[in-house]
Protein backbone atom coordinates (compact mmCIF):
# COMPACT_ATOMS: atom_id res chain seq x y z
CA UNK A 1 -2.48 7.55 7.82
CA UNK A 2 0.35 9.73 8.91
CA UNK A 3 1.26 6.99 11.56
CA UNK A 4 0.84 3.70 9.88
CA UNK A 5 3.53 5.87 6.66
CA UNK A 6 6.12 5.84 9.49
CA UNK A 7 5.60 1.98 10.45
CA UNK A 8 8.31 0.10 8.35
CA UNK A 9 6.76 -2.14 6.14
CA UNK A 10 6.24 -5.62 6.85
CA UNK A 11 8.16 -8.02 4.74
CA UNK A 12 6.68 -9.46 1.92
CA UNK A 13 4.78 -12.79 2.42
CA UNK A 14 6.54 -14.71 -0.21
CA UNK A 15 9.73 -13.71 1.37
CA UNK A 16 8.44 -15.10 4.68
CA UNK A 17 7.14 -18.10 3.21
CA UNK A 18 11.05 -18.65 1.76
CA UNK A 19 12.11 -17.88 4.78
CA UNK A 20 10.23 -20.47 6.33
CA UNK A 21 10.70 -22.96 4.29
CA UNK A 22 14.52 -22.70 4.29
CA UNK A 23 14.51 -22.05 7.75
CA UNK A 24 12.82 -25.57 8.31
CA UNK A 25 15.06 -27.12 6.22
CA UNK A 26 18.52 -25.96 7.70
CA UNK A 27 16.66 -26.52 10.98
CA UNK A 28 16.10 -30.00 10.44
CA UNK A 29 19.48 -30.34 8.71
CA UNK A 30 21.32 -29.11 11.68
CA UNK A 31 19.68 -31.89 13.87
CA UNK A 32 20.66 -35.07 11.24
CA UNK A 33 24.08 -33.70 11.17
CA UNK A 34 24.09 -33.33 14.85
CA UNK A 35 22.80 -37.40 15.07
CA UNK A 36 25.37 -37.80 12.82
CA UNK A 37 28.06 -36.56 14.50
CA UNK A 38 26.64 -37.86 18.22
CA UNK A 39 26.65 -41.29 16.68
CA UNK A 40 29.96 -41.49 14.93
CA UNK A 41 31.47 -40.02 18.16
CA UNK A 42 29.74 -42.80 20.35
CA UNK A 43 31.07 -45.37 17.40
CA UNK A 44 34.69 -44.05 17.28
CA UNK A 45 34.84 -43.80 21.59
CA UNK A 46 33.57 -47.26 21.92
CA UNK A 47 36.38 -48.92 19.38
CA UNK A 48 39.33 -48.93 22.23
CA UNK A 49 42.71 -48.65 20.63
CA UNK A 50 43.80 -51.07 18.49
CA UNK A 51 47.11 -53.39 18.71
CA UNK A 52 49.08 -53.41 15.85
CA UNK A 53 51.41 -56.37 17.32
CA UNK A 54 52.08 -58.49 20.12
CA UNK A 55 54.49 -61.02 20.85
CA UNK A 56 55.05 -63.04 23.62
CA UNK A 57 58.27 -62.65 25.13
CA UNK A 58 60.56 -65.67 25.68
CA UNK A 59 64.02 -65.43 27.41
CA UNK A 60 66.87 -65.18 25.18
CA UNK A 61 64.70 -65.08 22.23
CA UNK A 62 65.82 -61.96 19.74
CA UNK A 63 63.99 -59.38 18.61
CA UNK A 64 60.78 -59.47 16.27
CA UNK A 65 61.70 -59.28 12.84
CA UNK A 66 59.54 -57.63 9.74
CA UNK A 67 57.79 -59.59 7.14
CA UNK A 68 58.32 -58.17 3.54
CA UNK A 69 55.18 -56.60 3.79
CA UNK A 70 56.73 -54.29 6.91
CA UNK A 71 54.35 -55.59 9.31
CA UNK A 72 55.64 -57.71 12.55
CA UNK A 73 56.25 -61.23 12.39
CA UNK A 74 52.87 -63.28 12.12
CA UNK A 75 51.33 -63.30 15.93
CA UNK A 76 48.08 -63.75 17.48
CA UNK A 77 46.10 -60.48 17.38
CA UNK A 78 44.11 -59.02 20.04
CA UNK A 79 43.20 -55.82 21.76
CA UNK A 80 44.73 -54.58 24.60
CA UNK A 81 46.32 -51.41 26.05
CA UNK A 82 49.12 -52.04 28.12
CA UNK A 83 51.61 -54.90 28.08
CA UNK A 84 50.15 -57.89 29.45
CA UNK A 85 50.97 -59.73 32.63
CA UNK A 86 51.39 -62.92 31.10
CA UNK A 87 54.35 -61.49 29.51
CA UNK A 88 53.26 -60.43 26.46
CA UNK A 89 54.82 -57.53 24.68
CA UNK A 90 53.42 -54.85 22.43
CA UNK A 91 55.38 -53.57 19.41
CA UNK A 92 54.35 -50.78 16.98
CA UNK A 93 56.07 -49.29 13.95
CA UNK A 94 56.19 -45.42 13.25
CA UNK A 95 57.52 -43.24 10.79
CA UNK A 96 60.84 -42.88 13.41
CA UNK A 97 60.99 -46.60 13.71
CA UNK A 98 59.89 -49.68 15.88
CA UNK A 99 58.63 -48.75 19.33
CA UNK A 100 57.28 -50.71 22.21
CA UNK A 101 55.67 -50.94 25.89
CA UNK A 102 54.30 -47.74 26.83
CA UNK A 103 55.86 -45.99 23.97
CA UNK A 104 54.25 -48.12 21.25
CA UNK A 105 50.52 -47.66 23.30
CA UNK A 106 51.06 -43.75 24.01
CA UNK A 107 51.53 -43.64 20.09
CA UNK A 108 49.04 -45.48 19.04
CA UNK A 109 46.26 -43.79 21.50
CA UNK A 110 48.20 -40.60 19.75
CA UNK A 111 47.02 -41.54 16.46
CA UNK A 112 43.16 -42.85 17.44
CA UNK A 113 42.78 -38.96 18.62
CA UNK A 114 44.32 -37.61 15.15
CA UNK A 115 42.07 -40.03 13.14
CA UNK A 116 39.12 -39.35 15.42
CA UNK A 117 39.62 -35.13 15.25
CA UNK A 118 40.27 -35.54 11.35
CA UNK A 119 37.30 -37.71 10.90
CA UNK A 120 35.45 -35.16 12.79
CA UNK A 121 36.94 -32.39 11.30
CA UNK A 122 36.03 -33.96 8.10
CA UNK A 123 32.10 -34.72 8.92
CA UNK A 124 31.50 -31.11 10.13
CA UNK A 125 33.37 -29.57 7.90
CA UNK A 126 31.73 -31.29 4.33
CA UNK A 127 28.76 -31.82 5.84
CA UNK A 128 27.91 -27.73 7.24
CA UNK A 129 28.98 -27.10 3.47
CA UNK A 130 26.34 -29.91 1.98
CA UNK A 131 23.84 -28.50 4.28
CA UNK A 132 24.50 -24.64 3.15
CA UNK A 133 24.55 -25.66 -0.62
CA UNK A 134 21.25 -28.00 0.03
CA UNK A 135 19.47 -24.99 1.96
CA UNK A 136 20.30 -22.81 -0.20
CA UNK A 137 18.79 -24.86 -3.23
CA UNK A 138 15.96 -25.45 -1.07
CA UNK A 139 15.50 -21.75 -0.61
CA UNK A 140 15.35 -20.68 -3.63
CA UNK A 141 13.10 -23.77 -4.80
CA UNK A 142 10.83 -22.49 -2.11
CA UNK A 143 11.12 -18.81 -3.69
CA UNK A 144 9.89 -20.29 -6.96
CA UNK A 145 6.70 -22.43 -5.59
CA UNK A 146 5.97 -19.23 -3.56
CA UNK A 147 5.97 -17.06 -5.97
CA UNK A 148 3.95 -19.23 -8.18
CA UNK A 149 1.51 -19.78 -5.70
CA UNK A 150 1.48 -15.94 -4.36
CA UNK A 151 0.82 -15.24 -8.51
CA UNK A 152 -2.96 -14.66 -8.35
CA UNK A 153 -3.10 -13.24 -4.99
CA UNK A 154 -0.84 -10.72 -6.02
CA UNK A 155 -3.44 -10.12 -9.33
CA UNK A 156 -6.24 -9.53 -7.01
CA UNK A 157 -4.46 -7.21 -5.45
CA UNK A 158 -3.15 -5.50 -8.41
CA UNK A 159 -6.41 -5.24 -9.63
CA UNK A 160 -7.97 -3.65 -6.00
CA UNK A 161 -5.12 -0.92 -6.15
CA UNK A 162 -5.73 0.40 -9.61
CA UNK A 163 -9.98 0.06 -8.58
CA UNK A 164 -8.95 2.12 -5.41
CA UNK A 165 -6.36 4.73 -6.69
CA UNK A 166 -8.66 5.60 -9.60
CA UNK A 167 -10.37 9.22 -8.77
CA UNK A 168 -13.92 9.34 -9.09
CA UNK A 169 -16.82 7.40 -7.13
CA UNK A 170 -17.55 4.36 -8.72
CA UNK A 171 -15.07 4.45 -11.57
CA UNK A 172 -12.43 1.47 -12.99
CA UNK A 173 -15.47 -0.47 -11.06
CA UNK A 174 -15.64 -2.05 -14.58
CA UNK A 175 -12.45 -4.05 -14.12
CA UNK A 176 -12.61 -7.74 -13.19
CA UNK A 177 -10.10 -10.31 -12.22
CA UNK A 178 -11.53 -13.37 -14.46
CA UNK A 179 -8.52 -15.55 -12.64
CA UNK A 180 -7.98 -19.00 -14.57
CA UNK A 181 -7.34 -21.74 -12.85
CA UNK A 182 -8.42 -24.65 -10.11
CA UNK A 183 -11.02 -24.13 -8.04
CA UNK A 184 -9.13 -23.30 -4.90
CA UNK A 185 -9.06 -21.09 -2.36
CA UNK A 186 -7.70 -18.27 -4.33
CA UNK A 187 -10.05 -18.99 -7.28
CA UNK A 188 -12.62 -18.56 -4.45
CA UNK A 189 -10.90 -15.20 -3.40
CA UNK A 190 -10.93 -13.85 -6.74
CA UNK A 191 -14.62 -15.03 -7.63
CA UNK A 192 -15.91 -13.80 -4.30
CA UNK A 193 -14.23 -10.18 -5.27
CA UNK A 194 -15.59 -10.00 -9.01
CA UNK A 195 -18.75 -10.31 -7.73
CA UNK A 196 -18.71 -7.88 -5.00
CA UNK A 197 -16.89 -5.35 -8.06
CA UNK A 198 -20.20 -6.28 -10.11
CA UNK A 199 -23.25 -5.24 -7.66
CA UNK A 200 -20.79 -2.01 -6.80
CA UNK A 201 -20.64 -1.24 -10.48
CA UNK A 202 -24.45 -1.75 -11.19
CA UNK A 203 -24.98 -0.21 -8.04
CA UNK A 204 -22.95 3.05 -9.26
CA UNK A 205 -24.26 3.08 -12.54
CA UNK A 206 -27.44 3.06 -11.45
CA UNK A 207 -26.96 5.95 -9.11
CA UNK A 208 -25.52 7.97 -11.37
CA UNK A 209 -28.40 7.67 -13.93
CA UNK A 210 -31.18 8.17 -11.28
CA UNK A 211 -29.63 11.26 -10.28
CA UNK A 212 -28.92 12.26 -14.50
CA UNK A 213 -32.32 11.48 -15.38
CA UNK A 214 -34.36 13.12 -12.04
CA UNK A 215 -32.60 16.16 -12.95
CA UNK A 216 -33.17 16.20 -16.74
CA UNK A 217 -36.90 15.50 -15.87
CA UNK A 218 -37.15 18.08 -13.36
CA UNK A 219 -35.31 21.27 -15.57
CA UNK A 220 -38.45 20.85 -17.99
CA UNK A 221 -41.66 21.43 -15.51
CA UNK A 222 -39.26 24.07 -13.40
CA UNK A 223 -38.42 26.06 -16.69
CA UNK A 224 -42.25 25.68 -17.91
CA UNK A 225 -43.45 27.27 -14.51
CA UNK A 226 -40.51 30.28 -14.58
CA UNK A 227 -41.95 31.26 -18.04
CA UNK A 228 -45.86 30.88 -16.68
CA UNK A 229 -44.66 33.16 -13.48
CA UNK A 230 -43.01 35.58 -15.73
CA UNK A 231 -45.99 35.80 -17.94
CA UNK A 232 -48.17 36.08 -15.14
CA UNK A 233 -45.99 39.13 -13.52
CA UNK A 234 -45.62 41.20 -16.65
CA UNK A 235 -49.32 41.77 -17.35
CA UNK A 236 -50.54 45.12 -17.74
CA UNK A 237 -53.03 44.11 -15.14
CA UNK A 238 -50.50 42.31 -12.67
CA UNK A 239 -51.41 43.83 -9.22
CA UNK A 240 -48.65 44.88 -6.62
CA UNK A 241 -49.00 41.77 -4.72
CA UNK A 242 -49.16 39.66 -7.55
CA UNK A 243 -45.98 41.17 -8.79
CA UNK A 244 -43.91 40.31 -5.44
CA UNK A 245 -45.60 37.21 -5.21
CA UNK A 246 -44.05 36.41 -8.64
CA UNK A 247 -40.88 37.67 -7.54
CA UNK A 248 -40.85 34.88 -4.61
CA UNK A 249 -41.65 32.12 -6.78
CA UNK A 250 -39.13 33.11 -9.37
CA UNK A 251 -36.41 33.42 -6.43
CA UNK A 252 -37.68 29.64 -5.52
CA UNK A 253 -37.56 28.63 -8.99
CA UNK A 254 -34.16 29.59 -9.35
CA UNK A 255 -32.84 28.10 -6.45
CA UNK A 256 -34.42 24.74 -7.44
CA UNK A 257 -32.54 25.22 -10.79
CA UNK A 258 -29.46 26.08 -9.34
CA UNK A 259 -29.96 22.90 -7.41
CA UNK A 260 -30.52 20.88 -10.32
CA UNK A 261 -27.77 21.97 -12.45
CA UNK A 262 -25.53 21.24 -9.40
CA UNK A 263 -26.76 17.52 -9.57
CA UNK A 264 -26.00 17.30 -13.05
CA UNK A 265 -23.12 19.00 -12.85
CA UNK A 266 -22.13 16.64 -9.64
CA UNK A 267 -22.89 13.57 -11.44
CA UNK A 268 -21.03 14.37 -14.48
CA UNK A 269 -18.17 15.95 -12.80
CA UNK A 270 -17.60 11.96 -11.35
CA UNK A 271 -17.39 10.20 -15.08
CA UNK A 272 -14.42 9.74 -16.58
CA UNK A 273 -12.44 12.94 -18.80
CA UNK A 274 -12.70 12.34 -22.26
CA UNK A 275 -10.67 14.99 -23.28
CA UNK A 276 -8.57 17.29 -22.08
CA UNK A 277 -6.47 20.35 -22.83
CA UNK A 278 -3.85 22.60 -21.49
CA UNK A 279 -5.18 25.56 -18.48
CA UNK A 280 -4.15 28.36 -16.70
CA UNK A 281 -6.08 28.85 -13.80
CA UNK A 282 -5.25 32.65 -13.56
CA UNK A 283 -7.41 32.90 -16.46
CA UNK A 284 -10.28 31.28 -14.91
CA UNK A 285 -9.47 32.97 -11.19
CA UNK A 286 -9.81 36.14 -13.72
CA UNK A 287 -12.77 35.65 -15.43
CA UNK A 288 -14.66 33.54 -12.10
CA UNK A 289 -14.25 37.44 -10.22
CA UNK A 290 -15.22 39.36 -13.21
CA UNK A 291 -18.72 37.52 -13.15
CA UNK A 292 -19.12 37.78 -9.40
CA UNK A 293 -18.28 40.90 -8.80
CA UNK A 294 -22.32 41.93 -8.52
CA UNK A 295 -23.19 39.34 -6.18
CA UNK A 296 -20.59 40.61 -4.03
CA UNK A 297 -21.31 44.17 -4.25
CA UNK A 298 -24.95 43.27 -3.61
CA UNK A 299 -23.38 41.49 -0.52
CA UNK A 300 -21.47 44.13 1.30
CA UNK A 301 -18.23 41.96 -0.30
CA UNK A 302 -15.05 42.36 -1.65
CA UNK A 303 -13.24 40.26 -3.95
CA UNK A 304 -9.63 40.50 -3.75
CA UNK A 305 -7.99 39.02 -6.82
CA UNK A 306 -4.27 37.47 -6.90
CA UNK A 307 -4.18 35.30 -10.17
CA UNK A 308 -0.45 34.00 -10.60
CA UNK A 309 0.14 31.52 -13.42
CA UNK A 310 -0.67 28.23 -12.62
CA UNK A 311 -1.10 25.85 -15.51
CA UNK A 312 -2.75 22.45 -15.67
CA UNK A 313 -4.62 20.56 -17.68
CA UNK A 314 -7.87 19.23 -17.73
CA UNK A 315 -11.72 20.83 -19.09
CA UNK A 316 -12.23 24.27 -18.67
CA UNK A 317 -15.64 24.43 -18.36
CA UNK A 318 -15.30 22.05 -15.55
CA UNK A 319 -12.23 24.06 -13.57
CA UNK A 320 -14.65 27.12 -14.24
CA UNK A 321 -17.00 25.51 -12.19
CA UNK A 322 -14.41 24.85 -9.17
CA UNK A 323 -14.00 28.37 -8.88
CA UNK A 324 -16.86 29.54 -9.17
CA UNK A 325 -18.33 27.84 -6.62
CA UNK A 326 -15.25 28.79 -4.15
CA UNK A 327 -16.01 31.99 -4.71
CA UNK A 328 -19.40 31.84 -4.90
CA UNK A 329 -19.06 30.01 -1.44
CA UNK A 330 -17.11 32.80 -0.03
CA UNK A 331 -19.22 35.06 -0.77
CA UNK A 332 -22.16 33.79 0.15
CA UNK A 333 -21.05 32.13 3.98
CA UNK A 334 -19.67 35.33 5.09
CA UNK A 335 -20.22 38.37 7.82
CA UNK A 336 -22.45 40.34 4.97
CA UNK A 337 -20.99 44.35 5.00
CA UNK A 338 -17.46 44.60 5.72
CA UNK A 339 -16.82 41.33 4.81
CA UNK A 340 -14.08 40.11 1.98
CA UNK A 341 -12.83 37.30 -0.11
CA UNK A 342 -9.38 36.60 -1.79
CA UNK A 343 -8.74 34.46 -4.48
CA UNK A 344 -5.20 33.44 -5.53
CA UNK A 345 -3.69 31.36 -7.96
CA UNK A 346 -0.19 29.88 -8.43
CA UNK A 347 2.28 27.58 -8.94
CA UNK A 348 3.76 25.28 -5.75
CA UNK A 349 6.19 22.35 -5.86
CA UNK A 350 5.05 22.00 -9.63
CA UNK A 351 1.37 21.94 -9.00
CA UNK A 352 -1.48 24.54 -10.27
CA UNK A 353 -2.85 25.93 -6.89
CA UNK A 354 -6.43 27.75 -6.44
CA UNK A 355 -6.98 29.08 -2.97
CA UNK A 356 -10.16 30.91 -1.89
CA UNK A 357 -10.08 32.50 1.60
CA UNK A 358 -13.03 34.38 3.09
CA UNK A 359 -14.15 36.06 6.38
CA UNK A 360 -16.81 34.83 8.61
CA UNK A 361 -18.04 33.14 11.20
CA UNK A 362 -15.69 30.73 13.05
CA UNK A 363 -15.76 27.14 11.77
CA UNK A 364 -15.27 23.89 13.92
CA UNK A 365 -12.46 22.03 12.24
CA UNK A 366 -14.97 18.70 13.49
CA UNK A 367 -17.16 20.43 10.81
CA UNK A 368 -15.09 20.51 8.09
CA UNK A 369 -15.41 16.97 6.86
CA UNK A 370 -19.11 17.27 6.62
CA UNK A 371 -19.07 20.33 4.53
CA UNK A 372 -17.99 17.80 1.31
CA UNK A 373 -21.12 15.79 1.64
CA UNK A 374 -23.82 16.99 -1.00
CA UNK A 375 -26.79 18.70 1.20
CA UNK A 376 -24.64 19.30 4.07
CA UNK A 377 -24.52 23.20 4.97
CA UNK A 378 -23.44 25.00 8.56
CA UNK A 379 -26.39 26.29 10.10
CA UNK A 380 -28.72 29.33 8.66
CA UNK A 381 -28.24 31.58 11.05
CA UNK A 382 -24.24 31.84 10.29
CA UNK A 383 -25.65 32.67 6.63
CA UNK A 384 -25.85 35.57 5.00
CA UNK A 385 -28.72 34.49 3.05
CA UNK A 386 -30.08 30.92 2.51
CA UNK A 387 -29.39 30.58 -1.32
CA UNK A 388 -26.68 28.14 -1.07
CA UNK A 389 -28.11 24.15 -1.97
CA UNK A 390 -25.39 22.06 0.02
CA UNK A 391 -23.73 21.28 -3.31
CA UNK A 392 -20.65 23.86 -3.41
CA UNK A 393 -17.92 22.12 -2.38
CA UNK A 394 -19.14 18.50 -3.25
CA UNK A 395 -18.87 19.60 -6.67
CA UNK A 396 -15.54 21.03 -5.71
CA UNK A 397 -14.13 17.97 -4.99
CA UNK A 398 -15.68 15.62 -7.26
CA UNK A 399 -14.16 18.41 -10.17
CA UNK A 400 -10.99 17.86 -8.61
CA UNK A 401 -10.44 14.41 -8.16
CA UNK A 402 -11.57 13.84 -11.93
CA UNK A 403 -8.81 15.80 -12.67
CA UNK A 404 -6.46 13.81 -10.32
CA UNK A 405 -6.00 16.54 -7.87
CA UNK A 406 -6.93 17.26 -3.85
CA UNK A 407 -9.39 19.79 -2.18
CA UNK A 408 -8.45 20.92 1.41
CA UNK A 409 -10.25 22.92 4.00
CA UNK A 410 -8.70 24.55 7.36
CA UNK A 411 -10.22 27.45 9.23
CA UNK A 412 -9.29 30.66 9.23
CA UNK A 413 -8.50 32.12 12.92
CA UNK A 414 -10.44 35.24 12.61
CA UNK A 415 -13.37 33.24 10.81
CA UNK A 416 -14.42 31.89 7.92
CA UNK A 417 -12.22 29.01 5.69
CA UNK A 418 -9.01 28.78 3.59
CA UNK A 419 -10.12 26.14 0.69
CA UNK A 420 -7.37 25.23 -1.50
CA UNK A 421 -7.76 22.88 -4.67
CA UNK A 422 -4.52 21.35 -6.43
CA UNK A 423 -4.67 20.09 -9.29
CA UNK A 424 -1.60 18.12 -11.44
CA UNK A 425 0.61 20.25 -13.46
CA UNK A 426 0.33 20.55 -17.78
């Protein structure tokens, strides 16, 4: 994740798509004017200079003289471009007067290059211009269609992100697409991903309530035998054995309760937050130690308490939970006499921060990730007793992430595990 954060970003495909179009088009522009300009070269180089005049040239005849209009005295016209040997005589007019011979074809081949670089000139020139103005029209017609036709892929993604960013298994699962339109490939798309958002939902749903409604029906036959096993063991004429015997069951019983209420609590911990209301988790991080303070004394633990102000919001009964079953956790997955827990709370970079750190045995990091799957424990003999359920730290973070926050895990060096949980601030 780290690595693909530092990757720069690939541009956006309706900026490609703009960019290919407009690409094409200058493309394709730059070879017509190119034609263009091969053709009306070839044209212009193939036109030999042109004669304004020639007059044969008789002894003792004078001089050409002008016609009103300025032009030479009528004469057969042709091309040529040098004075003929038949003794014909070329004769041009310029701005500094009449030349002829040599001068008048020098001039003239003078003013073919001028009229050929200025038509060039001219052709490159307008045309590049045409072409920019033309691309650039094209362009941004090509931004338009994109972006018209990029629309409803860009509302199926929409609606992925906001399915994906919302915390919580299976919830905003109840958001669909319903694109309008034809029945194309992106119609398809969007179809195709409503119904896969449909059997997820049901499939969710359906979870959730199995799990709700196995617990609810188990709690009534495990409370019914508690009360028949506590009957039982406080008869007058309850023997010895009896008496542990009931003692067993009722530790059995309890840990099947415990396990239930953690499925309950783990499958309402997932819904949705109706309601929600300002918390400081040094009050909890108080109370949380005050009520396990006998377990760890039982345990050969101490609780070191460090509860800084850290306010959030969210349910309190819920965030009670969290830390309970940190510390519960820590107490319970330690080294047994000699062994300790600390629990802090505070404030960092604006977020409410509970962190529960314990000695123990050493913990893979490779194990880590496992530890947040409901049922998954380290083995039994790194236990101080067996009375944990696998349900600690799913709860942990399923609490967390319905309040929008994070739950991280790193061994300690000495043994045991540093769990912090952030959670947004008030």
């Amino acid at each position: 994740m780290k690595l693909r954060r530092l990757l720069p970003r690939r541009m956006p495909l309706r900026a490609r798509l703009t960019l290919t179009y407009g690409g094409l088009f200058l493309i394709a522009g730059l070879i017509l004017l190119g034609s263009t300009y091969v053709l009306f070269n070839q044209q212009i180089s193939k036109s030999g200079p042109k004669v304004m005049a020639q007059i044969r040239k008789t002894p003792g005849a004078p001089p050409p003289t002008s016609a009103p209009s300025g032009r030479p005295a009528a004469a057969p016209s042709s091309s040529g471009t040098a004075p003929s040997s038949a003794g014909r005589q070329v004769f041009a007019f310029t701005p500094d007067g009449m030349v002829s011979g040599p001068a008048a074809d020098r001039w003239m081949r003078r003013e073919q290059d001028r009229l050929h670089d200025a038509a060039t000139t001219s052709l490159i020139t307008q045309g590049g211009i045409a072409l920019l103005v033309v691309g650039g029209a094209a362009a941004g017609l090509g931004w338009l269609i994109a972006g018209q036709m990029l629309g409803p892929l860009h509302r199926v993604t929409e609606t992925a992100g906001r399915i994906a960013s919302a915390p919580g298994a299976g919830r905003g699962l109840h958001e669909r697409i319903a694109l309008r339109g034809p029945d194309d490939e992106v119609k398809e798309l969007a179809d195709t991903f409503d119904a896969m958002l449909e059997r997820l939902d049901r499939s969710f749903d359906g979870q959730r309530r199995f799990v709700a409604n196995a617990s609810h029906e188990l709690r009534t036959p495990l409370t019914l035998g508690r009360a028949l096993v506590e009957v039982a063991m406080h008869r007058p004429s309850a023997s010895a054995d009896v008496r542990r015997l009931g003692e067993h069951l009722l530790e059995i019983n309890s840990r099947h309760e415990r396990l239930i209420t953690g499925l309950l609590l783990l499958a309402g911990s997932e819904n949705e937050l109706t309601r929600r209301a300002p918390v400081d988790l040094a009050d909890i991080v108080g109370h949380v130690v005050a009520q396990t303070v006998p377990e760890a004394r039982q345990a050969g633990i101490t609780v070191h308490e460090d509860a800084g102000e850290a306010p959030c919001t969210g349910d309190a009964l819920l965030l009670e939970r969290l830390v309970q079953n940190l510390v519960e956790n820590g107490i319970r997955h330690n080294t047994g006499d000699g062994g300790w827990v600390r629990v802090t709370s505070r404030t960092r970079d604006g977020r409410a921060e509970v962190e529960v750190s314990n000695s123990g045995p050493a913990v893979p990091a490779y194990e880590i990730p496992a530890l947040y799957e409901p049922f998954r424990r380290l083995d039994t003999d790194r236990l101080v007793t067996a009375k944990g359920v696998g349900l600690g730290l799913s709860i942990v973070r399923a609490i967390a992430l319905a309040h929008d926050g994070e739950v991280g895990a790193v061994p300690r060096p000495g043994g045991g595990l540093t769990v912090t949980a952030t959670l947004p601030p008030r």
